[in-house]
Protein backbone atom coordinates (compact mmCIF):
# COMPACT_ATOMS: atom_id res chain seq x y z
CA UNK A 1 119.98 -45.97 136.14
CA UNK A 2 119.25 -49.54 136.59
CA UNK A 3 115.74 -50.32 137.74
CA UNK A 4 115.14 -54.05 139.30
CA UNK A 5 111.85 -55.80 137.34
CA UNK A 6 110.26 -56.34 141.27
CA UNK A 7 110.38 -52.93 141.67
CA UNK A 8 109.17 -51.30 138.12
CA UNK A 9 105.66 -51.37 138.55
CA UNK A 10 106.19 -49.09 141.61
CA UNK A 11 109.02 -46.60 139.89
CA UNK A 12 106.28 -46.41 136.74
CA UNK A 13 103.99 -45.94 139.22
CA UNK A 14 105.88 -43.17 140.55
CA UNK A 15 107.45 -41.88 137.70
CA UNK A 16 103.35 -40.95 136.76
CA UNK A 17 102.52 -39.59 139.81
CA UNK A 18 105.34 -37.05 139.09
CA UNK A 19 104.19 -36.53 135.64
CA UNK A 20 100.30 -35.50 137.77
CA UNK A 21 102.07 -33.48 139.71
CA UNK A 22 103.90 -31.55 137.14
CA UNK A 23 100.85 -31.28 134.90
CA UNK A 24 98.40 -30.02 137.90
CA UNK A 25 101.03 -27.22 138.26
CA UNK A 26 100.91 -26.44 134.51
CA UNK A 27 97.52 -26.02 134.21
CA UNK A 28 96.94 -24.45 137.29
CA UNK A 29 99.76 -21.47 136.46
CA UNK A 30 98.29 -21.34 133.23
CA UNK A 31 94.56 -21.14 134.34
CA UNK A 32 95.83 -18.38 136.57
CA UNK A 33 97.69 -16.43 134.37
CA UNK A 34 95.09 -16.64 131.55
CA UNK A 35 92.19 -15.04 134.33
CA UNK A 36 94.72 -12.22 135.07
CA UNK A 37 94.37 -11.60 131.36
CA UNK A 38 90.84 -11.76 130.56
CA UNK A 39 90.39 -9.32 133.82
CA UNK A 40 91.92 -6.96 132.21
CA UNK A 41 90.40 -7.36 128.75
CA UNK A 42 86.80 -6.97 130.39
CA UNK A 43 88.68 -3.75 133.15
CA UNK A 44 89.78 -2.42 129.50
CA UNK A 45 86.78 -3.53 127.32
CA UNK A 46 83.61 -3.29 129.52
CA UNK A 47 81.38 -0.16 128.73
CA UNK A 48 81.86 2.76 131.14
CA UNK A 49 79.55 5.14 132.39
CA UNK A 50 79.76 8.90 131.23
CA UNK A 51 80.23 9.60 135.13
CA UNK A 52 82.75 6.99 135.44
CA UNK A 53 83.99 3.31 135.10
CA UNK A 54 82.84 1.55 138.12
CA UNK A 55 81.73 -1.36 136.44
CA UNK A 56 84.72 -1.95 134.21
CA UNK A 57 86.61 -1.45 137.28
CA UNK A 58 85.14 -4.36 139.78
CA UNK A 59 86.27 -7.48 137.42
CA UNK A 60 88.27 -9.73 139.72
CA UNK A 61 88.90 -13.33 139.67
CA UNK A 62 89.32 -15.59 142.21
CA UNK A 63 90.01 -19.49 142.84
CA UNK A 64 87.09 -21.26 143.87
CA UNK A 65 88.65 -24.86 144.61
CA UNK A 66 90.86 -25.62 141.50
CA UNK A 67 88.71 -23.41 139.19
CA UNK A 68 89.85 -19.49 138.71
CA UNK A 69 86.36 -17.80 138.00
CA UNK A 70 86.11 -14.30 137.01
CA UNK A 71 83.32 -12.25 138.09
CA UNK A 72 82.62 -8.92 138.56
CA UNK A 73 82.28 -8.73 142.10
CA UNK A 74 80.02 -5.10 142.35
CA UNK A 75 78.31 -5.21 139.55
CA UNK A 76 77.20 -8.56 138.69
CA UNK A 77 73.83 -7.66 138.42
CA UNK A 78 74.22 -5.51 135.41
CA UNK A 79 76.99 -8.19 133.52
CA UNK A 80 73.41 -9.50 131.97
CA UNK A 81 71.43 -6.65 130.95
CA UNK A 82 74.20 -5.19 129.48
CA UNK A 83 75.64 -8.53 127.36
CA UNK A 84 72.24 -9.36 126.48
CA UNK A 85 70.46 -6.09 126.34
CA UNK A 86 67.04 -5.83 128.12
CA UNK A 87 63.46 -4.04 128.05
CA UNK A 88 62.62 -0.54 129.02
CA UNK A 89 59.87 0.21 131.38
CA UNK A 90 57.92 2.68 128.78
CA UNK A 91 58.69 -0.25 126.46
CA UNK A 92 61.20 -0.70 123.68
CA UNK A 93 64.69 -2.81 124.53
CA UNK A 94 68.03 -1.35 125.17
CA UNK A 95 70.59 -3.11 123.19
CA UNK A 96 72.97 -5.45 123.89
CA UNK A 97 76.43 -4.37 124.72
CA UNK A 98 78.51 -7.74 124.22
CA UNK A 99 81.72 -7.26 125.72
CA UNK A 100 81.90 -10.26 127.51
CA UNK A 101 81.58 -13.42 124.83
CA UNK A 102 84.54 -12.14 122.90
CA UNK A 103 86.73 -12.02 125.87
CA UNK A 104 85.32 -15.45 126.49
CA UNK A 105 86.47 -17.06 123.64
CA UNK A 106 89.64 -15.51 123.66
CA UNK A 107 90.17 -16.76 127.98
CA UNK A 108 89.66 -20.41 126.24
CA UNK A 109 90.96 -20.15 123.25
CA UNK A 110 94.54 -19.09 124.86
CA UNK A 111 94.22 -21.46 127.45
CA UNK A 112 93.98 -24.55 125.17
CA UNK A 113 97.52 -23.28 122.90
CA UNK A 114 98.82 -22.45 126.40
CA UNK A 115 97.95 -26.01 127.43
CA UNK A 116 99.52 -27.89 124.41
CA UNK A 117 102.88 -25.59 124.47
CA UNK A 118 103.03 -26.40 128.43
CA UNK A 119 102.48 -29.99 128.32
CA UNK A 120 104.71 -30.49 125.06
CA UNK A 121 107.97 -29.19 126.88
């Protein structure tokens, strides 16, 4: 393919637009696909209830412009006390529960190796 010199700025100019494009896609399908994940490490990992698992059960993610964010959309209130323990009202504390940090570390940690294999191909 023969490029004329009056027109390569504009085909290197194009030729990284493309490369945006293609990149933006990566990360995005990766982004997704690692949220899918870590919603079901914290469905799977979450402490349940001896009456049942309704917290565990309302993890969701969602895409909040470009971002994925996972939250748990019923129970949000608890996602602290429970991660980070909390006081009783006849005093003493109830202790922490962490089941969120690990799953944490593991969303980002996968996302960066799933970045470098993407964007090395």
């Amino acid at each position: 393919m023969a490029i004329d010199v009056d027109n390569l700025a504009s085909e290197i100019n194009r030729q990284l637009a493309l490369y945006a494009h293609q990149t933006e896609e990566k990360v995005n399908d990766i982004a997704g696909k690692v949220a899918n994940e870590g919603v079901e490490l914290l469905k799977a990992n979450s402490p349940k209830s001896p009456g049942g698992g309704d917290y565990a059960e309302s993890w969701a993610r969602k895409k909040v412009g470009k971002k994925f964010v996972v939250h748990n959309k019923e129970h949000y209130r608890l996602t602290h006390l429970l991660e980070k323990g909390h006081a009783k009202i006849n005093g003493g504390r109830v202790g922490a529960r962490v089941h969120i940090k690990p799953v944490e570390d593991r969303m980002i940690q996968e996302f960066e190796d799933e970045l470098v294999k993407g964007l090395s191909k």
